[in-house]
Protein backbone atom coordinates (compact mmCIF):
# COMPACT_ATOMS: atom_id res chain seq x y z
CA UNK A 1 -3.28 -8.73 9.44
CA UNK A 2 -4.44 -11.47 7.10
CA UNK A 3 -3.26 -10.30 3.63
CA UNK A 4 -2.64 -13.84 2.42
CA UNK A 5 0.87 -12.92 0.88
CA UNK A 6 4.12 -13.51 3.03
CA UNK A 7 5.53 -10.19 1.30
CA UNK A 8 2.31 -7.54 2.07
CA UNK A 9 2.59 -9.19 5.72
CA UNK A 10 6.72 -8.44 6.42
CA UNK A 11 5.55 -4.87 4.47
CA UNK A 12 2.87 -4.27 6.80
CA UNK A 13 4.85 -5.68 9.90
CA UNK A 14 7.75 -3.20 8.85
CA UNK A 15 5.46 -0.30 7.89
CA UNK A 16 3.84 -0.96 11.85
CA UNK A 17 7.28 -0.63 13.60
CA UNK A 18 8.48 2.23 11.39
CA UNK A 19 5.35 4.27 11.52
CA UNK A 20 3.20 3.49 14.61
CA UNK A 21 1.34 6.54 14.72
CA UNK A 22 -0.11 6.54 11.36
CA UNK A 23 -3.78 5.73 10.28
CA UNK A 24 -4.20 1.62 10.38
CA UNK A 25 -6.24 1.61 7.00
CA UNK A 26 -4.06 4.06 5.65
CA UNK A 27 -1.00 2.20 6.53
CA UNK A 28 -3.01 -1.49 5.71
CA UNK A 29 -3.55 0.10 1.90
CA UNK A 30 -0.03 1.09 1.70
CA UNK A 31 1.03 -2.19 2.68
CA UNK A 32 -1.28 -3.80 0.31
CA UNK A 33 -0.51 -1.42 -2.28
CA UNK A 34 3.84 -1.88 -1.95
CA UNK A 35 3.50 -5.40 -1.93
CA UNK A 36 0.81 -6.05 -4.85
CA UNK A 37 3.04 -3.68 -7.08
CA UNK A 38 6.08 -5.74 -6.02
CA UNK A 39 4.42 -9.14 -6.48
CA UNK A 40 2.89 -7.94 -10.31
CA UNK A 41 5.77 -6.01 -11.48
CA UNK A 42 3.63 -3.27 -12.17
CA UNK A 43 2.38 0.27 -11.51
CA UNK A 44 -1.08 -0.22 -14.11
CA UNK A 45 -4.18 0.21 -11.93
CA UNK A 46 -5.98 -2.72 -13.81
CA UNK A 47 -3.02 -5.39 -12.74
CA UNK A 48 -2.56 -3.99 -9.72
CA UNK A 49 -6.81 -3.82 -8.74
CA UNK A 50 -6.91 -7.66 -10.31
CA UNK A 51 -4.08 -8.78 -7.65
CA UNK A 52 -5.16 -7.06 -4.87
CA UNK A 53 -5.38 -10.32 -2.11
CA UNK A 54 -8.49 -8.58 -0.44
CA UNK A 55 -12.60 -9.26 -1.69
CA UNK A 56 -13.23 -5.98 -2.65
CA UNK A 57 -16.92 -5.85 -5.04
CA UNK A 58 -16.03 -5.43 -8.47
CA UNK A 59 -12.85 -4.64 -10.92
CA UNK A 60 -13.76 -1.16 -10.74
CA UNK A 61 -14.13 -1.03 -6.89
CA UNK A 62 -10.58 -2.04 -6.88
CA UNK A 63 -9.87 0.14 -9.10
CA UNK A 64 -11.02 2.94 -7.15
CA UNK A 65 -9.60 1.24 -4.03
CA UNK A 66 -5.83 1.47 -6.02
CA UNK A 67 -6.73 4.51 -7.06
CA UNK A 68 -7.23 6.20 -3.99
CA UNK A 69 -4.57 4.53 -2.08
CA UNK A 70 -1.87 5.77 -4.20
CA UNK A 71 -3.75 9.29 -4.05
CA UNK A 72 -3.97 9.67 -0.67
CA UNK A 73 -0.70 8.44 1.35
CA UNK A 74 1.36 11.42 2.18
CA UNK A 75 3.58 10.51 5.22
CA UNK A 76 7.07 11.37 6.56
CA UNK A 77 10.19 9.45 5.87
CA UNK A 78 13.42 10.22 7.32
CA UNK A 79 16.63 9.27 5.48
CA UNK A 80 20.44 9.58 5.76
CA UNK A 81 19.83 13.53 4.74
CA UNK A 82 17.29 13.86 7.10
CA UNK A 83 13.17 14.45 6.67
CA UNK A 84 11.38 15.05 3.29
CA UNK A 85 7.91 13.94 2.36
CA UNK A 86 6.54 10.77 0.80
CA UNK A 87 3.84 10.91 -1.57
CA UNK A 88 1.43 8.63 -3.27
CA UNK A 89 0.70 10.87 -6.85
């Protein structure tokens, strides 16, 4: 994928085998997303759009870009008592 960052690459690896069928940009920003917030330590939008490893315009396109990622990912995730729902928000 290219992300630059050993961790957002064995995220997005993992995120590909786990959930195949899900939308690649979708599943690209979540990766991006998981991994900036684990390399920064943090969940504010201003660190997290400053780290982000991709050339994305301005601060407040990726802003937006963070933004919207953690908006819109809603996806399925089984665990050991059985299927709920993942969200973003």
């Amino acid at each position: 994928m290219g992300h630059g960052s050993p961790l957002i690459e064995a995220i997005a690896d993992d995120f590909q085998a786990r959930h195949a069928q899900y939308h690649k940009s979708r599943r690209e920003g979540l990766a991006s997303l998981a991994g900036v917030m684990l390399e920064t330590r943090s969940a504010n939008l201003m660190e997290l759009a400053a780290a982000l490893p991709r050339e994305i315009g301005t601060a407040h396109d990726r802003y937006q870009y963070i933004d919207h990622a953690s908006r819109e990912s809603t996806f399925k995730a089984a665990d050991s008592r059985g299927a709920r729902s993942v969200s973003g928000s």
